[in-house]
PDB file of N, CA and C in Angstrom:
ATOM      1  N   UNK A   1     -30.592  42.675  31.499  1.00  0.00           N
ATOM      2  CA  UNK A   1     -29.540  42.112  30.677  1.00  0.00           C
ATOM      3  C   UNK A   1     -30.166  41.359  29.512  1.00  0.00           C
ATOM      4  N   UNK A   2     -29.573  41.540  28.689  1.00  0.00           N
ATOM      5  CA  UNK A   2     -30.062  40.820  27.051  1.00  0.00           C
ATOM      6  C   UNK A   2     -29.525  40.023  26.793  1.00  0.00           C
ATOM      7  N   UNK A   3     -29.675  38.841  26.452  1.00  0.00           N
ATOM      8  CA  UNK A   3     -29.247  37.620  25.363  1.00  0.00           C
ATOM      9  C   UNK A   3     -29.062  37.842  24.215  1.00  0.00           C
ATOM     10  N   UNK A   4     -28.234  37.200  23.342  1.00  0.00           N
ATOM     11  CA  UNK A   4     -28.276  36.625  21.672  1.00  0.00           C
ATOM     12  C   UNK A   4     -28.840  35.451  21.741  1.00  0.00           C
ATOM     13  N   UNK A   5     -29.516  35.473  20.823  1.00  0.00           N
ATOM     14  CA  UNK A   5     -30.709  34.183  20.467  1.00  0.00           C
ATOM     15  C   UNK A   5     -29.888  33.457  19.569  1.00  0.00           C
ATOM     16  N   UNK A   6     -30.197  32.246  18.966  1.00  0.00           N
ATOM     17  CA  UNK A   6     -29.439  31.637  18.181  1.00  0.00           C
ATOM     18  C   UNK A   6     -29.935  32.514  16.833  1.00  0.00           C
ATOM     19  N   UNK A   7     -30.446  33.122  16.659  1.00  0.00           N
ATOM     20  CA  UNK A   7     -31.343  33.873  15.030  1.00  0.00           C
ATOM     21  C   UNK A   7     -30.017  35.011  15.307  1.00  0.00           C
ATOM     22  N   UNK A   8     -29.455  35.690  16.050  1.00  0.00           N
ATOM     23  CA  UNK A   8     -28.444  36.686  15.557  1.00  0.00           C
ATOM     24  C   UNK A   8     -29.339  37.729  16.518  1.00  0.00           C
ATOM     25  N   UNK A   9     -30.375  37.855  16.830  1.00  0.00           N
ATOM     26  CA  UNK A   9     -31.628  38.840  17.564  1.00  0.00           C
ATOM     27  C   UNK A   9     -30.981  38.717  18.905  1.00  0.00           C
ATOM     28  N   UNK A  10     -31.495  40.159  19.806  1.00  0.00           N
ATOM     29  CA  UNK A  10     -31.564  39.733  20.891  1.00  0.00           C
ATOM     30  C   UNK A  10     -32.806  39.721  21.870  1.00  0.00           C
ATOM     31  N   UNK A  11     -32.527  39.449  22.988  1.00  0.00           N
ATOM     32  CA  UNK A  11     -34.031  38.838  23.619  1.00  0.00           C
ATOM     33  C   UNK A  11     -33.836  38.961  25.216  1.00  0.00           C
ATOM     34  N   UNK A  12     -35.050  38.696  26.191  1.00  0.00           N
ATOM     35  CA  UNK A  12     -34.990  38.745  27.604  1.00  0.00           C
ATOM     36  C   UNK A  12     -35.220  37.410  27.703  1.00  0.00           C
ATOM     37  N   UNK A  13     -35.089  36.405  27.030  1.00  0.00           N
ATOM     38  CA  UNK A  13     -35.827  34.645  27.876  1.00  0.00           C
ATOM     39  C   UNK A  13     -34.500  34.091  27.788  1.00  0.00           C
ATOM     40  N   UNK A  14     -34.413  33.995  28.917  1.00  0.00           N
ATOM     41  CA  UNK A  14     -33.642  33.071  29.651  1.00  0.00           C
ATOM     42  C   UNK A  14     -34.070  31.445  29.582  1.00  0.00           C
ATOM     43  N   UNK A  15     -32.509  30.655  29.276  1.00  0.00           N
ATOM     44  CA  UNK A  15     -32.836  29.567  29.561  1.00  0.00           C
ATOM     45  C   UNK A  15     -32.496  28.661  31.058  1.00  0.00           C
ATOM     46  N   UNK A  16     -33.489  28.090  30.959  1.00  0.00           N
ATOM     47  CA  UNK A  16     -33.596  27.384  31.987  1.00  0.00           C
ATOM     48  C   UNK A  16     -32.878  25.743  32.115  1.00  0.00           C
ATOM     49  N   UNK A  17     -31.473  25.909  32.726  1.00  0.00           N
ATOM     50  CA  UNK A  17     -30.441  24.958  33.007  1.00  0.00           C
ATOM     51  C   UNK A  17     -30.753  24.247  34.069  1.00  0.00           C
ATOM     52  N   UNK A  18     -30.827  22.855  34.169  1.00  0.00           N
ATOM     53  CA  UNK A  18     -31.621  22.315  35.596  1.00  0.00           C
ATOM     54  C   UNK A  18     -30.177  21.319  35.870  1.00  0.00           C
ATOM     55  N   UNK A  19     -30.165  21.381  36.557  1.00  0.00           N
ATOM     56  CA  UNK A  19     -28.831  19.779  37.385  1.00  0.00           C
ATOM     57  C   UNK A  19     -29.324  18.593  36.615  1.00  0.00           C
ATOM     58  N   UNK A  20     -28.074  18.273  36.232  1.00  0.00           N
ATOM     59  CA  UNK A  20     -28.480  16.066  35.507  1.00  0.00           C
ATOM     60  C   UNK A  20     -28.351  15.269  36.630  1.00  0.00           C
ATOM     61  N   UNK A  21     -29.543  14.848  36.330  1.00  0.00           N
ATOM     62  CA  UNK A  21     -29.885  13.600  37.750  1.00  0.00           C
ATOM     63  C   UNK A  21     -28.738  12.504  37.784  1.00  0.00           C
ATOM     64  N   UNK A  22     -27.547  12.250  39.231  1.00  0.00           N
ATOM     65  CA  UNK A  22     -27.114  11.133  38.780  1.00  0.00           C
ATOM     66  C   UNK A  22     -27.933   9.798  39.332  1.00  0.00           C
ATOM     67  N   UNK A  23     -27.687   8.551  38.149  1.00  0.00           N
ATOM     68  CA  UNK A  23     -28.270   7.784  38.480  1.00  0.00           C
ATOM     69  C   UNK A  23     -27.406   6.475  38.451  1.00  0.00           C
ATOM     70  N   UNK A  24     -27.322   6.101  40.201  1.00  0.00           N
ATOM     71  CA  UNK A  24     -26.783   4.581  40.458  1.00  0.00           C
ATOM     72  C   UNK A  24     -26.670   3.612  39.894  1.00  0.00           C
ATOM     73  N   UNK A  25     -26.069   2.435  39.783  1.00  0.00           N
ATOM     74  CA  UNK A  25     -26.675   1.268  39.132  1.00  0.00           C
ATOM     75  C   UNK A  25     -27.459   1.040  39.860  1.00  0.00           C
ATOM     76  N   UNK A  26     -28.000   0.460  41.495  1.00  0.00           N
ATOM     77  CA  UNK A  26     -29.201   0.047  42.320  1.00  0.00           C
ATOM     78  C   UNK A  26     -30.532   0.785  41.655  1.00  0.00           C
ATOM     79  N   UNK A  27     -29.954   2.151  40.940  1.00  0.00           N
ATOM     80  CA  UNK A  27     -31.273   3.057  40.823  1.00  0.00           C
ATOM     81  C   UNK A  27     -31.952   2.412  39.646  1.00  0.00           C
ATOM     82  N   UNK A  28     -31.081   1.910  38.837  1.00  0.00           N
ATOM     83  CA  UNK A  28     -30.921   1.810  37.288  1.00  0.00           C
ATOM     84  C   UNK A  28     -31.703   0.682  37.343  1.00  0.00           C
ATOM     85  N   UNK A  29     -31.134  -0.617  37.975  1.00  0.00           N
ATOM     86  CA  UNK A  29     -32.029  -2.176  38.080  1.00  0.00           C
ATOM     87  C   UNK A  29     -32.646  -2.179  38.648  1.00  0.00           C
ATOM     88  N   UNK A  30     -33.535  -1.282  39.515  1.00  0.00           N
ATOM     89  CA  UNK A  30     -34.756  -0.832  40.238  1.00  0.00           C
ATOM     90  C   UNK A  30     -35.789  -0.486  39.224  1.00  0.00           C
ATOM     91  N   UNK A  31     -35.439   0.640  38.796  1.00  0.00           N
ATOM     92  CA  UNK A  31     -35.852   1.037  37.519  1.00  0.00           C
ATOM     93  C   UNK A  31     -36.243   0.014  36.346  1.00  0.00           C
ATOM     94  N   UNK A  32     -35.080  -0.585  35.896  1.00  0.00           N
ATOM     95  CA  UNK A  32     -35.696  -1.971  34.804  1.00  0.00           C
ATOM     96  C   UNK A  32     -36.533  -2.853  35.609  1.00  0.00           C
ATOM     97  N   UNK A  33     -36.565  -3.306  36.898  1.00  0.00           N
ATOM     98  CA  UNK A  33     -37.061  -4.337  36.916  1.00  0.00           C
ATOM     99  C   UNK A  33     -38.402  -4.012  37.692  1.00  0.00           C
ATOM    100  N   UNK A  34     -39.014  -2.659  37.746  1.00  0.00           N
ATOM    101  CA  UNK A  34     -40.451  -2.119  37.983  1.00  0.00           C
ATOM    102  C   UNK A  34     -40.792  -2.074  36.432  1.00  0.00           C
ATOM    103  N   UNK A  35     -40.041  -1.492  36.021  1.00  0.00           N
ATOM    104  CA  UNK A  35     -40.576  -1.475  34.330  1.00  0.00           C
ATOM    105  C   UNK A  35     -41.197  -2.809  33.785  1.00  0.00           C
ATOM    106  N   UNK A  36     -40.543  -3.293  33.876  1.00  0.00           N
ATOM    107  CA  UNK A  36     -40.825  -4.971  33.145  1.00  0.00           C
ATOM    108  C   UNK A  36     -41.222  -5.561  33.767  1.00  0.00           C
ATOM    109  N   UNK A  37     -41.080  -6.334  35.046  1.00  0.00           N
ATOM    110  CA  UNK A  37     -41.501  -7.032  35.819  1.00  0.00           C
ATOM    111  C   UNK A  37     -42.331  -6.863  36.894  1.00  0.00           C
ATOM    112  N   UNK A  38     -42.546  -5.880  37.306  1.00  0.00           N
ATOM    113  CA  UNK A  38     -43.577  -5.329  38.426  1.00  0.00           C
ATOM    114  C   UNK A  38     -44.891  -5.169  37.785  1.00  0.00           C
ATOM    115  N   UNK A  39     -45.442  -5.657  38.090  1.00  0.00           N
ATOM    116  CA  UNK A  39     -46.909  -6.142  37.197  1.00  0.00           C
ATOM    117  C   UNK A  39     -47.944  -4.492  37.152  1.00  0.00           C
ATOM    118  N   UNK A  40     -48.133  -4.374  38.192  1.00  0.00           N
ATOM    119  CA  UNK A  40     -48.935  -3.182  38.283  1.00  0.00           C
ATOM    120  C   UNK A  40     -48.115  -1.864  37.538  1.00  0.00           C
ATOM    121  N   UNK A  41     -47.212  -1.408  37.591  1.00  0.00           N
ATOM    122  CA  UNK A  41     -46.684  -0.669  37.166  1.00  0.00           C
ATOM    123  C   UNK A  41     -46.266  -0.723  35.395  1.00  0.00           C
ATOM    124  N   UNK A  42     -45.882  -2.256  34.690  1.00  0.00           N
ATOM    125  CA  UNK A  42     -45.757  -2.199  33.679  1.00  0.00           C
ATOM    126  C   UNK A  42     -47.269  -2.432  33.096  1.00  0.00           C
ATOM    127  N   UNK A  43     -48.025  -2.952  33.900  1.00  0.00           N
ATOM    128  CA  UNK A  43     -49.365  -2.875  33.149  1.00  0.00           C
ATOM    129  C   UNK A  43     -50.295  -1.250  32.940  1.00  0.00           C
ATOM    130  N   UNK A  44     -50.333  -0.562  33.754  1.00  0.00           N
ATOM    131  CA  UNK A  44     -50.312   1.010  33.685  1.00  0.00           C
ATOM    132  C   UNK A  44     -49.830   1.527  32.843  1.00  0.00           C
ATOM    133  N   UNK A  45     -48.212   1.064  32.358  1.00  0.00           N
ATOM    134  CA  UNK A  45     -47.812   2.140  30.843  1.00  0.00           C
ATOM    135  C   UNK A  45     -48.264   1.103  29.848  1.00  0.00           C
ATOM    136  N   UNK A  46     -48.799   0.144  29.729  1.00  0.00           N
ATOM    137  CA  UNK A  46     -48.808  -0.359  28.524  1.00  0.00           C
ATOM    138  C   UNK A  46     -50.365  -0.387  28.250  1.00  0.00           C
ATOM    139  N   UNK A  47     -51.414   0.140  29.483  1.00  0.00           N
ATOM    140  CA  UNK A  47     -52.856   0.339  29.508  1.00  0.00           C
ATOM    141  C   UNK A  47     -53.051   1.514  28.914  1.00  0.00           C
ATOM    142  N   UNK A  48     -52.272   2.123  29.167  1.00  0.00           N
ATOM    143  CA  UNK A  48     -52.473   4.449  28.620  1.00  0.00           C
ATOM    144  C   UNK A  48     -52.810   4.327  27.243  1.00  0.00           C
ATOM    145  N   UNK A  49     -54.069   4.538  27.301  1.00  0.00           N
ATOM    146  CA  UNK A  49     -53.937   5.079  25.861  1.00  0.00           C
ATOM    147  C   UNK A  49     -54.198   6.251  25.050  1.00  0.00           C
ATOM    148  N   UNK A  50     -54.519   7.418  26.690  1.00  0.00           N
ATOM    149  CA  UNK A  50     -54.205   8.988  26.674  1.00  0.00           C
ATOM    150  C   UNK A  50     -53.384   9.348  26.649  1.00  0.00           C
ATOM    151  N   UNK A  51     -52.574  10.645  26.536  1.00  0.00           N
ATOM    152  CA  UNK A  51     -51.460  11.435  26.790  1.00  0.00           C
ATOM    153  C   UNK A  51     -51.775  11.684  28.648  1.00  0.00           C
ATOM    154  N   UNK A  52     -53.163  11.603  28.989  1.00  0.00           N
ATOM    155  CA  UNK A  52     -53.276  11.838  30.175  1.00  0.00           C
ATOM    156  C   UNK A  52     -52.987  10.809  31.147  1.00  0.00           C
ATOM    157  N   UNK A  53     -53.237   9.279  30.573  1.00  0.00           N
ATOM    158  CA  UNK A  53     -53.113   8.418  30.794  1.00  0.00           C
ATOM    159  C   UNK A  53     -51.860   7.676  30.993  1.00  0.00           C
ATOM    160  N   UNK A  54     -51.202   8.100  29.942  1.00  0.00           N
ATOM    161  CA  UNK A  54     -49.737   8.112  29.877  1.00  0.00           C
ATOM    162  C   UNK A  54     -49.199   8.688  30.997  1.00  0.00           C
ATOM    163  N   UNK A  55     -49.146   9.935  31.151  1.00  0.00           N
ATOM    164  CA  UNK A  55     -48.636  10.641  31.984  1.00  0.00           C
ATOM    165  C   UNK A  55     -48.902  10.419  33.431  1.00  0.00           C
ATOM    166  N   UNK A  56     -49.942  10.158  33.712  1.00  0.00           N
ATOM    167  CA  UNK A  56     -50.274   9.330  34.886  1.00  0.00           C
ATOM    168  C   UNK A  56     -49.890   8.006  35.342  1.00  0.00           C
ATOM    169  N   UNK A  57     -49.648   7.285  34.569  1.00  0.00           N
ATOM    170  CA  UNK A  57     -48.564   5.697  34.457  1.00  0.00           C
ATOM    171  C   UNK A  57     -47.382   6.466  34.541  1.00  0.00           C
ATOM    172  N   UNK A  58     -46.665   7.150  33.784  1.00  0.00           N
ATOM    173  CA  UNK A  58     -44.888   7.263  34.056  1.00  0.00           C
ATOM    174  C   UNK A  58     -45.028   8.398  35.638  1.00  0.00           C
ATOM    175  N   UNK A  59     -45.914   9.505  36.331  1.00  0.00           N
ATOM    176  CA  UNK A  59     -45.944   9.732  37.468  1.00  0.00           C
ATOM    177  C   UNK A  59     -46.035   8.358  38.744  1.00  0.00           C
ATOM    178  N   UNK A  60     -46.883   7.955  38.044  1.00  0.00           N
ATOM    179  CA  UNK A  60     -46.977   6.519  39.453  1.00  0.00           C
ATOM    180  C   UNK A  60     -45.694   5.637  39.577  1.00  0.00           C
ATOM    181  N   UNK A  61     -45.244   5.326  37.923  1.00  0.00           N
ATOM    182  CA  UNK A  61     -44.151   4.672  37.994  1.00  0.00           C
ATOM    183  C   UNK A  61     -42.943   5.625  39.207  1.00  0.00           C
ATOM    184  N   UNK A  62     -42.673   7.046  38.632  1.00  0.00           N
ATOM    185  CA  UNK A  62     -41.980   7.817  39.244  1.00  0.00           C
ATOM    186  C   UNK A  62     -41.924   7.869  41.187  1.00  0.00           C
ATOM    187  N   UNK A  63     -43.285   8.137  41.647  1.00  0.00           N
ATOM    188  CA  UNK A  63     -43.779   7.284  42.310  1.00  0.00           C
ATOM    189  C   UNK A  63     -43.537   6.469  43.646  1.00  0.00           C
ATOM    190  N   UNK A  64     -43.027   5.002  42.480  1.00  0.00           N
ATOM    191  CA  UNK A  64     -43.165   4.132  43.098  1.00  0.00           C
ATOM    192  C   UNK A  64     -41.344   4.046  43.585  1.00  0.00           C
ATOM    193  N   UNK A  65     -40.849   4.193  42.312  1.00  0.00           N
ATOM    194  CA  UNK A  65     -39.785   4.198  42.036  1.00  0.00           C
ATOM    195  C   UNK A  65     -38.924   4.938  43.335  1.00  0.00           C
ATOM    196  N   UNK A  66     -39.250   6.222  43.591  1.00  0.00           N
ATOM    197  CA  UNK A  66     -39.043   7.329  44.110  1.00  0.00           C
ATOM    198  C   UNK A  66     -38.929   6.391  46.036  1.00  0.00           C
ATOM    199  N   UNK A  67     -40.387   6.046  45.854  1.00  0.00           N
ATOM    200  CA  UNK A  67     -40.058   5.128  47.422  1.00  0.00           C
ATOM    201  C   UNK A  67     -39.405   4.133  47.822  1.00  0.00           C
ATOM    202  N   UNK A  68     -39.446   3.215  46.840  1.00  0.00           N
ATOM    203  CA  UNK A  68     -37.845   2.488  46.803  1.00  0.00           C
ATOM    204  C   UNK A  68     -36.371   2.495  46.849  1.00  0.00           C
ATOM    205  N   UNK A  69     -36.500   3.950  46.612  1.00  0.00           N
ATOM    206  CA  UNK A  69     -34.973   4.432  46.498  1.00  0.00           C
ATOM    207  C   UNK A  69     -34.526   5.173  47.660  1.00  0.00           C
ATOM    208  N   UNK A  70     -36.149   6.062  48.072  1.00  0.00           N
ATOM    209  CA  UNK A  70     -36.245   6.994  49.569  1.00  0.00           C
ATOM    210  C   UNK A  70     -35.578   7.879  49.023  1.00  0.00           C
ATOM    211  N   UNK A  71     -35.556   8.499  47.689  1.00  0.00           N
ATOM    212  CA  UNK A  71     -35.144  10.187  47.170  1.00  0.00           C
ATOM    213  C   UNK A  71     -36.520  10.231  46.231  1.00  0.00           C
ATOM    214  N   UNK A  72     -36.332  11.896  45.956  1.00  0.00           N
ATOM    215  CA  UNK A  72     -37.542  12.000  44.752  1.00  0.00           C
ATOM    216  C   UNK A  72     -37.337  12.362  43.553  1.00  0.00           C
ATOM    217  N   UNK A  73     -37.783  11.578  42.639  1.00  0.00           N
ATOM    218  CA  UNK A  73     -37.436  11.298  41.545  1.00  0.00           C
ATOM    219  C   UNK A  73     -38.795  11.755  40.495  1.00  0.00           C
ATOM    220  N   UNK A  74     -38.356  12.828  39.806  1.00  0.00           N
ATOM    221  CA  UNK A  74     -39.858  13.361  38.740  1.00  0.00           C
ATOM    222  C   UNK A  74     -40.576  12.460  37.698  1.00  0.00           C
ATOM    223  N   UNK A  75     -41.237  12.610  37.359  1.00  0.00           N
ATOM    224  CA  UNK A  75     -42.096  11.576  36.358  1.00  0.00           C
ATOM    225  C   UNK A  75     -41.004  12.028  34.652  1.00  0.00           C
ATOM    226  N   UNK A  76     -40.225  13.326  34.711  1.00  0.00           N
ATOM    227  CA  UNK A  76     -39.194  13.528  33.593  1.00  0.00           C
ATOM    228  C   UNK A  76     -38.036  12.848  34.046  1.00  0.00           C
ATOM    229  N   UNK A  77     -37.709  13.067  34.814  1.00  0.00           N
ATOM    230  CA  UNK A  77     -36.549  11.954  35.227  1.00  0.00           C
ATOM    231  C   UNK A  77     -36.590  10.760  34.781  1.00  0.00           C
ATOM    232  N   UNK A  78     -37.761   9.955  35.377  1.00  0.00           N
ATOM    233  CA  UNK A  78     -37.903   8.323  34.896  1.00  0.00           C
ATOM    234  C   UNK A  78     -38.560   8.647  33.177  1.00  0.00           C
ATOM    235  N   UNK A  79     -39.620   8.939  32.599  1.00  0.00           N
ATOM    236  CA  UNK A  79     -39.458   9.083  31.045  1.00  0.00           C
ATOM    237  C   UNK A  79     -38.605   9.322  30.320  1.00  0.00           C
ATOM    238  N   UNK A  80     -37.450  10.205  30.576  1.00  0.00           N
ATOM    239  CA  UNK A  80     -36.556  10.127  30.185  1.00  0.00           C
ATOM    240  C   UNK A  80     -35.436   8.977  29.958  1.00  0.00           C
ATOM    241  N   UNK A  81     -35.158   8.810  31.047  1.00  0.00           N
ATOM    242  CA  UNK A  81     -34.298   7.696  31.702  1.00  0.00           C
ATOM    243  C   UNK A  81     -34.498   6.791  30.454  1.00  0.00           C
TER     244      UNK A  81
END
């Protein structure tokens, strides 16, 4: 089966539609207050000063986050967020 592309063309790539995470308020002030106030965790994103580094701070954050809540939560989920 073929697509229309937004160009008027057509094509085989499929896009990829994923579920929107819902997110609680408990999830939400969990979330702010590891961000800001949880020392180890806000010191990690504000230490990165790789893209690798980065990405490794918002996974840990994800993480940490993720065990607090007892669901799992992606490192795009929380960057986003």
């Amino acid at each position: 089966m073929e697509s229309t592309s937004a160009s008027g063309g057509t094509g085989t790539k499929k896009v990829k539609t994923g579920k929107r995470y819902k997110w609680s308020n408990d999830m939400i002030a969990d979330l702010l207050r590891l961000r800001f106030t949880d020392s180890d965790v806000k010191h990690r994103l504000e230490a990165a000063q790789t893209k690798t580094q980065t990405a490794l701070a918002w996974q840990y954050f994800a993480s940490v986050l993720s065990q607090s809540q007892g669901v799992v939560i992606t490192r795009e989920q929380v960057s986003q967020k």
